[in-house]
PDB file of N, CA and C in Angstrom:
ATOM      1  N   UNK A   1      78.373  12.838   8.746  1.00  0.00           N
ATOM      2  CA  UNK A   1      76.996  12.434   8.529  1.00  0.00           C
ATOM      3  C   UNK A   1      76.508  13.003   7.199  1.00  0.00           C
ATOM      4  N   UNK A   2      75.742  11.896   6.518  1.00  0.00           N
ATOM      5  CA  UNK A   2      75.444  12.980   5.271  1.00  0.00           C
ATOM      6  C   UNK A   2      74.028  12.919   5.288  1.00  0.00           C
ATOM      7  N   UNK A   3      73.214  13.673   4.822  1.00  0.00           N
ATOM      8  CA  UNK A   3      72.210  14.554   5.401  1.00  0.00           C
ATOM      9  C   UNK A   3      71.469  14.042   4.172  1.00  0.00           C
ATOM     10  N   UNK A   4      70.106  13.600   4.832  1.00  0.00           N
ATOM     11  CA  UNK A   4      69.424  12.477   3.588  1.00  0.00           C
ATOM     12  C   UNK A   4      67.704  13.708   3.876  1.00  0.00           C
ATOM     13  N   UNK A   5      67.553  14.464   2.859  1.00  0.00           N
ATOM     14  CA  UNK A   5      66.335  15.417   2.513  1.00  0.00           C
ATOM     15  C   UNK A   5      64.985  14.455   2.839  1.00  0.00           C
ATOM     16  N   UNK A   6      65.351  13.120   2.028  1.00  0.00           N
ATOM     17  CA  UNK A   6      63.272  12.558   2.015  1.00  0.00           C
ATOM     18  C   UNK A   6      63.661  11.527   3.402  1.00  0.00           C
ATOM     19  N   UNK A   7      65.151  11.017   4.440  1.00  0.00           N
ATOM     20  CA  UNK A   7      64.539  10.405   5.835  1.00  0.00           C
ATOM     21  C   UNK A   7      63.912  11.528   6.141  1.00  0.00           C
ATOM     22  N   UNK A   8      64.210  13.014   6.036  1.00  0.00           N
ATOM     23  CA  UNK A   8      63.400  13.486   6.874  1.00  0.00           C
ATOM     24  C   UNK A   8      62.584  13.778   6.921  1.00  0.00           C
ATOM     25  N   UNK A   9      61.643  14.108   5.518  1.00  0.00           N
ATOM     26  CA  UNK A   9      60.814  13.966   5.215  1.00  0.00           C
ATOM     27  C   UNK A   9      59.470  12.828   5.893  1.00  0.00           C
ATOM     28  N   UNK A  10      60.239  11.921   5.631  1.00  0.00           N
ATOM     29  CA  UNK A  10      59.669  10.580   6.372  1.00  0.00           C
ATOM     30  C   UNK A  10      59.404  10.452   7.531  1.00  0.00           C
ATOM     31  N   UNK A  11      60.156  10.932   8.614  1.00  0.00           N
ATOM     32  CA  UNK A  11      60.514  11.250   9.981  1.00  0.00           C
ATOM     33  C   UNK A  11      59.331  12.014  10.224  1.00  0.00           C
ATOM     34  N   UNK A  12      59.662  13.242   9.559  1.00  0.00           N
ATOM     35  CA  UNK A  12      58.246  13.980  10.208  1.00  0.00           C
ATOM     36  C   UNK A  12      56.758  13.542   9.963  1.00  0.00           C
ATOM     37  N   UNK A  13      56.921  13.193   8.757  1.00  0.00           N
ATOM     38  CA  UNK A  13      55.813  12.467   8.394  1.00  0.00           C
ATOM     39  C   UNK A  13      55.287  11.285   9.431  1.00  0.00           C
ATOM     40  N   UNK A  14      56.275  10.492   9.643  1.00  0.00           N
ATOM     41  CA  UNK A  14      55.680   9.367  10.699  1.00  0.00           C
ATOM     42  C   UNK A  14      55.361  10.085  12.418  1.00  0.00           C
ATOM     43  N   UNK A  15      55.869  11.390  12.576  1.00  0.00           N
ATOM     44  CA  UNK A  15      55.796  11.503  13.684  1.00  0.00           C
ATOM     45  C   UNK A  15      54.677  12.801  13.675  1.00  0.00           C
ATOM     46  N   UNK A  16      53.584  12.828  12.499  1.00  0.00           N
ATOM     47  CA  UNK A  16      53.138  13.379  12.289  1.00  0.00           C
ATOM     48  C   UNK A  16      52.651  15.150  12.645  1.00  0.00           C
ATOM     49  N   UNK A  17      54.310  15.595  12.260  1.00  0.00           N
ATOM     50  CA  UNK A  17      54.571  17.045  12.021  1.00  0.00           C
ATOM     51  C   UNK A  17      54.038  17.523  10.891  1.00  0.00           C
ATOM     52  N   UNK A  18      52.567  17.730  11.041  1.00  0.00           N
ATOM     53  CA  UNK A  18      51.521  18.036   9.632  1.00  0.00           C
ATOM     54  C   UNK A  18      50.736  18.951   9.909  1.00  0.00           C
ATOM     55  N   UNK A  19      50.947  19.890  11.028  1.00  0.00           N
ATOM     56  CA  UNK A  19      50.297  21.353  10.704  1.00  0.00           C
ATOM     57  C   UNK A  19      50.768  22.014   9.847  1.00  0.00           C
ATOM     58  N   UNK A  20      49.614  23.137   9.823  1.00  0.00           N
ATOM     59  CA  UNK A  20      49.708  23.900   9.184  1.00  0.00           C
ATOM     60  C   UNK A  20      51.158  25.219   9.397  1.00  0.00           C
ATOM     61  N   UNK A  21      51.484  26.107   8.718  1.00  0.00           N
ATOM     62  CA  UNK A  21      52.471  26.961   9.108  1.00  0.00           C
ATOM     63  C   UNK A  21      51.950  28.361  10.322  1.00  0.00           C
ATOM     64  N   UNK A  22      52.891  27.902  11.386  1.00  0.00           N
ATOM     65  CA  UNK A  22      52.108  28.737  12.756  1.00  0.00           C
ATOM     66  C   UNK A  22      52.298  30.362  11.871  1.00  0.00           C
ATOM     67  N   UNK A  23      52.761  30.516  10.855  1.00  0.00           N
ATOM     68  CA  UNK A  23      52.669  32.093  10.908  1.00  0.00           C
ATOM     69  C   UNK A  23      52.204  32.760   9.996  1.00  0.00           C
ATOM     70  N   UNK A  24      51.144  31.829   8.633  1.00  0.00           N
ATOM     71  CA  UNK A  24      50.730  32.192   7.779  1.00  0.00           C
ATOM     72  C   UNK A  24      49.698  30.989   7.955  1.00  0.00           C
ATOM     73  N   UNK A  25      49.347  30.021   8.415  1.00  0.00           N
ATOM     74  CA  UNK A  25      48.448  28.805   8.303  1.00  0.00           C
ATOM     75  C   UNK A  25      48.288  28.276   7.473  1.00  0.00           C
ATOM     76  N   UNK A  26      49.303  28.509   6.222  1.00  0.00           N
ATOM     77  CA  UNK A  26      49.347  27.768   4.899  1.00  0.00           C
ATOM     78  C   UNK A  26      49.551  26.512   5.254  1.00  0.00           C
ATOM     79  N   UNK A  27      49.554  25.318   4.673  1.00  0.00           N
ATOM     80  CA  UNK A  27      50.153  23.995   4.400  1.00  0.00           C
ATOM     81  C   UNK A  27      51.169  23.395   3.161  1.00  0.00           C
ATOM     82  N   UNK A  28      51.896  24.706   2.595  1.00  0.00           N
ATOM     83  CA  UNK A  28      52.663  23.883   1.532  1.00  0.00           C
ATOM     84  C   UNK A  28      54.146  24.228   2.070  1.00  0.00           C
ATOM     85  N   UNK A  29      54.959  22.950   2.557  1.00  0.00           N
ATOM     86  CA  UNK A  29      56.580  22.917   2.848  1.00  0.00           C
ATOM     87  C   UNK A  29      57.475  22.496   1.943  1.00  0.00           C
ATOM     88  N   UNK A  30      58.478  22.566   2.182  1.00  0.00           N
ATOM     89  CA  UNK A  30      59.977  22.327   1.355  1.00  0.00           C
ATOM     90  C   UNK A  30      60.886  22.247   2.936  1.00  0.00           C
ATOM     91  N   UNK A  31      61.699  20.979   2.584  1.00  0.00           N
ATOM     92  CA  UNK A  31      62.721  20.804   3.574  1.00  0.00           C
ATOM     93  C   UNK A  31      63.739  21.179   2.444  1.00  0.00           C
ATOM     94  N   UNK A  32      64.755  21.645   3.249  1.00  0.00           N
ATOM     95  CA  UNK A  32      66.266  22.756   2.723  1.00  0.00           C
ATOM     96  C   UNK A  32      66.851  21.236   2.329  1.00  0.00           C
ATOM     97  N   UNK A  33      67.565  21.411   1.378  1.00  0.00           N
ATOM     98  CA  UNK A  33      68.399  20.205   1.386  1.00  0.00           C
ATOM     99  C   UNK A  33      69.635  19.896   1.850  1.00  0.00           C
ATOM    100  N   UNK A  34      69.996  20.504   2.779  1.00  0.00           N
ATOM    101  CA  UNK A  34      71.283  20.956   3.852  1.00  0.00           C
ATOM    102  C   UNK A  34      70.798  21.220   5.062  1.00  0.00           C
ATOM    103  N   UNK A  35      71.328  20.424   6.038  1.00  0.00           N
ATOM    104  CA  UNK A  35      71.122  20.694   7.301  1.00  0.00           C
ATOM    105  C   UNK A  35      71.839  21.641   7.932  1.00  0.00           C
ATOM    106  N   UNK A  36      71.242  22.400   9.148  1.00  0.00           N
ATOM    107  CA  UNK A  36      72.163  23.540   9.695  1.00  0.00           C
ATOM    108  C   UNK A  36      73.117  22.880  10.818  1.00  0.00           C
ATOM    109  N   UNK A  37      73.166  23.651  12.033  1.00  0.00           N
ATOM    110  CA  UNK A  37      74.078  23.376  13.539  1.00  0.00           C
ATOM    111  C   UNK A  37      73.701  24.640  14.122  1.00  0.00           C
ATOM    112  N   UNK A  38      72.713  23.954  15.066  1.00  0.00           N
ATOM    113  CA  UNK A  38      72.886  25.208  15.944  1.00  0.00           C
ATOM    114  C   UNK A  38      73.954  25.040  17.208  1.00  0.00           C
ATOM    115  N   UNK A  39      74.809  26.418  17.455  1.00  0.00           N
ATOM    116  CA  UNK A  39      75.662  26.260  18.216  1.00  0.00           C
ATOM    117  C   UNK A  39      75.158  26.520  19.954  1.00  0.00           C
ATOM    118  N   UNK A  40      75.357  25.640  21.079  1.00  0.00           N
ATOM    119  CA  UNK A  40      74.780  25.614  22.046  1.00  0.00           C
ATOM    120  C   UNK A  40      76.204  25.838  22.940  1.00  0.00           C
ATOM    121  N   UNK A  41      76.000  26.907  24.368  1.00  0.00           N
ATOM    122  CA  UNK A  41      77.013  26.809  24.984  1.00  0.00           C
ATOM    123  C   UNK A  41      76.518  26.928  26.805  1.00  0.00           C
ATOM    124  N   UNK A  42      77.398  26.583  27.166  1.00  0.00           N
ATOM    125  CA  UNK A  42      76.947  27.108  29.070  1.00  0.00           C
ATOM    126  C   UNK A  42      76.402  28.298  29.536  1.00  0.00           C
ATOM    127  N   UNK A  43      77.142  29.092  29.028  1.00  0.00           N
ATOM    128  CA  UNK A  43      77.291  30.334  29.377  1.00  0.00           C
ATOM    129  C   UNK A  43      77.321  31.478  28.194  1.00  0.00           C
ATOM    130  N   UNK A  44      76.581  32.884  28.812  1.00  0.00           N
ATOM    131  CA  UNK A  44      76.706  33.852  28.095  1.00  0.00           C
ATOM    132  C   UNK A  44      78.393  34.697  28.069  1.00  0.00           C
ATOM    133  N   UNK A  45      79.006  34.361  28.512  1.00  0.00           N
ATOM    134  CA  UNK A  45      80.520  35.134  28.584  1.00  0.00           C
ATOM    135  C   UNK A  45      81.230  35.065  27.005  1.00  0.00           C
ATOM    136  N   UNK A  46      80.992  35.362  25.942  1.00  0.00           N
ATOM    137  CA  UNK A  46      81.716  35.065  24.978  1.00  0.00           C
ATOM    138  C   UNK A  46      80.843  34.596  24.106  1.00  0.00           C
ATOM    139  N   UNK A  47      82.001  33.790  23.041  1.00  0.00           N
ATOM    140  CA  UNK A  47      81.205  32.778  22.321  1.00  0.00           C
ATOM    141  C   UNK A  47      82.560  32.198  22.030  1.00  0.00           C
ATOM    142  N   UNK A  48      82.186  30.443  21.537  1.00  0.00           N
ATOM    143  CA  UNK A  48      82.006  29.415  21.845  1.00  0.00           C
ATOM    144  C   UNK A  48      82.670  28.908  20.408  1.00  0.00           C
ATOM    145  N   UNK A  49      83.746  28.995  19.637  1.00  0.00           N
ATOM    146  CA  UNK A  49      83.796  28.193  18.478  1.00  0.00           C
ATOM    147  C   UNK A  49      84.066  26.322  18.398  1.00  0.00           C
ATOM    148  N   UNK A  50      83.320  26.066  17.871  1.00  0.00           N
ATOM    149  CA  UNK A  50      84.037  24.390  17.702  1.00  0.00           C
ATOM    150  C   UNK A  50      83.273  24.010  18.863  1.00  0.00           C
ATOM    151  N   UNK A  51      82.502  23.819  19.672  1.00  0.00           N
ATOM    152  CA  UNK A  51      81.626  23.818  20.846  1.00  0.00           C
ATOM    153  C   UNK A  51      80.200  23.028  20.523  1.00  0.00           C
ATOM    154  N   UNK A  52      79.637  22.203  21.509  1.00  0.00           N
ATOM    155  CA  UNK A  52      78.619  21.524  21.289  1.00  0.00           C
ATOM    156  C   UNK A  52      77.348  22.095  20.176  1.00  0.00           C
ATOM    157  N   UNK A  53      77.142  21.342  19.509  1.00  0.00           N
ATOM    158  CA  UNK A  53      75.970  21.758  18.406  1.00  0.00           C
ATOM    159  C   UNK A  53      74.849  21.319  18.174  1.00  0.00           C
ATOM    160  N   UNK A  54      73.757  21.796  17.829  1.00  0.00           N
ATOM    161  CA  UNK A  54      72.591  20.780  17.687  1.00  0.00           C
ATOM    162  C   UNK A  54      72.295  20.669  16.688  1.00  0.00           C
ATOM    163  N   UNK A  55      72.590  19.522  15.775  1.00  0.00           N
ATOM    164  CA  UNK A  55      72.329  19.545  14.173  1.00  0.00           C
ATOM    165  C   UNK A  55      70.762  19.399  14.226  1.00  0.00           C
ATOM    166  N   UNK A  56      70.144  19.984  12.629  1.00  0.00           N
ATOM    167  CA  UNK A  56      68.682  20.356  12.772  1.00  0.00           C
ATOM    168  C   UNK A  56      68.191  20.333  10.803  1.00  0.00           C
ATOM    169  N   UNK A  57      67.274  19.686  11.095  1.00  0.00           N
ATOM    170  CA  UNK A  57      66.733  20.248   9.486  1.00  0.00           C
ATOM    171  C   UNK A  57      66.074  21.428   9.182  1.00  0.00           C
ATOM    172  N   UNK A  58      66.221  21.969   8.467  1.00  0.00           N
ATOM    173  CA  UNK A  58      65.208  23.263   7.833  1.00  0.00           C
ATOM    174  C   UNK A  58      63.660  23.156   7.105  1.00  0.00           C
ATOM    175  N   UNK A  59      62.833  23.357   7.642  1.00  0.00           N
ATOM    176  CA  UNK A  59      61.506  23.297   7.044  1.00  0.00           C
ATOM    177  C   UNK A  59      60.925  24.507   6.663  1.00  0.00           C
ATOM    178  N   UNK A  60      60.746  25.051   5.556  1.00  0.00           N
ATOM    179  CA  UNK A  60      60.585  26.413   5.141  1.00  0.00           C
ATOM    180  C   UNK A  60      58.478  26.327   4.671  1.00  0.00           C
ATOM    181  N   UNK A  61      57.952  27.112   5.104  1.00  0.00           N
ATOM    182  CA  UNK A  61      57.240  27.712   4.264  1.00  0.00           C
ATOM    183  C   UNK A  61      56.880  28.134   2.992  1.00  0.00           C
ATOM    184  N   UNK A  62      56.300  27.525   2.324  1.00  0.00           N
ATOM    185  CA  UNK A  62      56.668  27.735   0.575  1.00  0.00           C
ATOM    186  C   UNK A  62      55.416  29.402   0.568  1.00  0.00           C
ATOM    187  N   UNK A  63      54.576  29.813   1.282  1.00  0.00           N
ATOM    188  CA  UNK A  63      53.852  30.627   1.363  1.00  0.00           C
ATOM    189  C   UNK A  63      54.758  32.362   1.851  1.00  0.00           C
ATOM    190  N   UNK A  64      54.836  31.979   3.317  1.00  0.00           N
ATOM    191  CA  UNK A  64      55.311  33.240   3.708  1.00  0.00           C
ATOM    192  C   UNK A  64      56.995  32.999   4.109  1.00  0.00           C
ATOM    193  N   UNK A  65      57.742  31.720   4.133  1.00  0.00           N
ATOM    194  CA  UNK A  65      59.081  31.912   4.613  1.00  0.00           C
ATOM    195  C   UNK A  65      59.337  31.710   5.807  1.00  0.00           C
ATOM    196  N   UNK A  66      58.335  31.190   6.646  1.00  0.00           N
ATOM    197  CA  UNK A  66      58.414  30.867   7.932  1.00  0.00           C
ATOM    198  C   UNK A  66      59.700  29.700   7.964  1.00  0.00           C
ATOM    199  N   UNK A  67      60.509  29.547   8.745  1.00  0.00           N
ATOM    200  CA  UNK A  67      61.708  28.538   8.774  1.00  0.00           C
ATOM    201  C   UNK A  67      61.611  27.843  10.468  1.00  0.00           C
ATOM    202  N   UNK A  68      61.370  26.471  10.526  1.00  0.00           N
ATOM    203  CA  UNK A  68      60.890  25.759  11.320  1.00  0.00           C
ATOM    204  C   UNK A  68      62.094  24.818  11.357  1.00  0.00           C
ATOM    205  N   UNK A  69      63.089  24.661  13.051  1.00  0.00           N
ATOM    206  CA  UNK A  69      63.665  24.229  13.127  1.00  0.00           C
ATOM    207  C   UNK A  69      63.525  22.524  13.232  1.00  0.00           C
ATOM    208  N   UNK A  70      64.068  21.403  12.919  1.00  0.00           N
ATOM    209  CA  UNK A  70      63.823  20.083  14.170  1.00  0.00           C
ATOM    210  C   UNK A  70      65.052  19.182  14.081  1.00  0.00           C
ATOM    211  N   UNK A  71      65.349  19.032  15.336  1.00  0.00           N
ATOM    212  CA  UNK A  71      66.612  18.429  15.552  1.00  0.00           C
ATOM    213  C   UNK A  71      66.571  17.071  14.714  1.00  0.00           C
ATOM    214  N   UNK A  72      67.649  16.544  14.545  1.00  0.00           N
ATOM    215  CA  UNK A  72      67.753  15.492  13.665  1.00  0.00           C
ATOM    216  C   UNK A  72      67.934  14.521  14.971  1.00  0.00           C
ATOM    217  N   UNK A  73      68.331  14.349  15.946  1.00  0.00           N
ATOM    218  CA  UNK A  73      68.817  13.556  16.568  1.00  0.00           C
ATOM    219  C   UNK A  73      67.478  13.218  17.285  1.00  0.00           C
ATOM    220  N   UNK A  74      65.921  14.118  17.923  1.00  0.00           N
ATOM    221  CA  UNK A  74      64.809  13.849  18.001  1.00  0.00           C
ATOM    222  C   UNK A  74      64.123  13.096  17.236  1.00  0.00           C
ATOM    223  N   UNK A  75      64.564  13.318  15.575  1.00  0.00           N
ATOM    224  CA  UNK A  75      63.747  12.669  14.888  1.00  0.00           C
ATOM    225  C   UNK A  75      64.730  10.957  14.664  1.00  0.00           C
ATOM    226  N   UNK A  76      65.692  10.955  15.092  1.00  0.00           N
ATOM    227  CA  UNK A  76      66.657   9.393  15.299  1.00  0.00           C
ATOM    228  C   UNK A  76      67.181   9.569  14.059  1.00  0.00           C
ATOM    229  N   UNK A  77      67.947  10.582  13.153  1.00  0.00           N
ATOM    230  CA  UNK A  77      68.529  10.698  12.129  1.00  0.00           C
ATOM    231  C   UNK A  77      69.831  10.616  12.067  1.00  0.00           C
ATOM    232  N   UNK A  78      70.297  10.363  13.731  1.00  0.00           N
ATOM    233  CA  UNK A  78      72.275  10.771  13.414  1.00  0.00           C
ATOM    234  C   UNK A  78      72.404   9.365  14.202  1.00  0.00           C
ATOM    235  N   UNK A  79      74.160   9.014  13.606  1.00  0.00           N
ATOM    236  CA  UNK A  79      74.758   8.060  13.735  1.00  0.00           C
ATOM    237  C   UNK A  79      74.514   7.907  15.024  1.00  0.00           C
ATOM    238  N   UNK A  80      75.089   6.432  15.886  1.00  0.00           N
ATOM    239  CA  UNK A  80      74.518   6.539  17.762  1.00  0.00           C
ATOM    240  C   UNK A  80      75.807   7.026  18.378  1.00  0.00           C
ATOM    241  N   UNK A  81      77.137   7.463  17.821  1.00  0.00           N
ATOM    242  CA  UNK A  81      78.429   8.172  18.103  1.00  0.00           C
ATOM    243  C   UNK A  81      77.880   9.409  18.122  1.00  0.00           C
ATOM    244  N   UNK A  82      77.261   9.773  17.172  1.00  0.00           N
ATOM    245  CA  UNK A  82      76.881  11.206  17.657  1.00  0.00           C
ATOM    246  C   UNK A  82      75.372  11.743  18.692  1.00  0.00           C
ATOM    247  N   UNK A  83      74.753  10.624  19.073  1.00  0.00           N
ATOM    248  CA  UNK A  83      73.681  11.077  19.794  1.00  0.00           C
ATOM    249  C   UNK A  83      74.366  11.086  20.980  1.00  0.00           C
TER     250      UNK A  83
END
């Protein structure tokens, strides 16, 4: 999947993710231009390599650094093989 910065932009925008930042109440963002994976597993016994993931965009805080996760697959950003 290659990871497109302004759909998501757009995405949030249409699904109107336009507060302010919960931890400084600023309003100025930057989406990362690389998406992360968060790694999700059953169980606490270990950890989990190569194991189900939840791909996610990065929304940073241009004020204090607050980093605001949102799944890409909520916002309808990944192929339908991978939803």
């Amino acid at each position: 999947m290659k990871f497109d910065r302004k759909k998501v932009i757009e995405k949030l925008e249409e699904k109107k993710a336009l507060a302010p930042c919960q931890r400084c109440g600023q309003n100025n963002f930057s989406v990362l231009d690389q998406m992360t994976n968060f790694s999700v597993q059953e169980d606490t016994q270990g950890f989990v390599l190569g194991g189900a993931t939840v791909p996610a965009a990065l929304v940073i805080c241009n004020h204090c650094g607050a980093i605001t996760p949102h799944a890409l697959g909520a916002l309808g950003l990944l192929n339908s093989e991978e939803n």
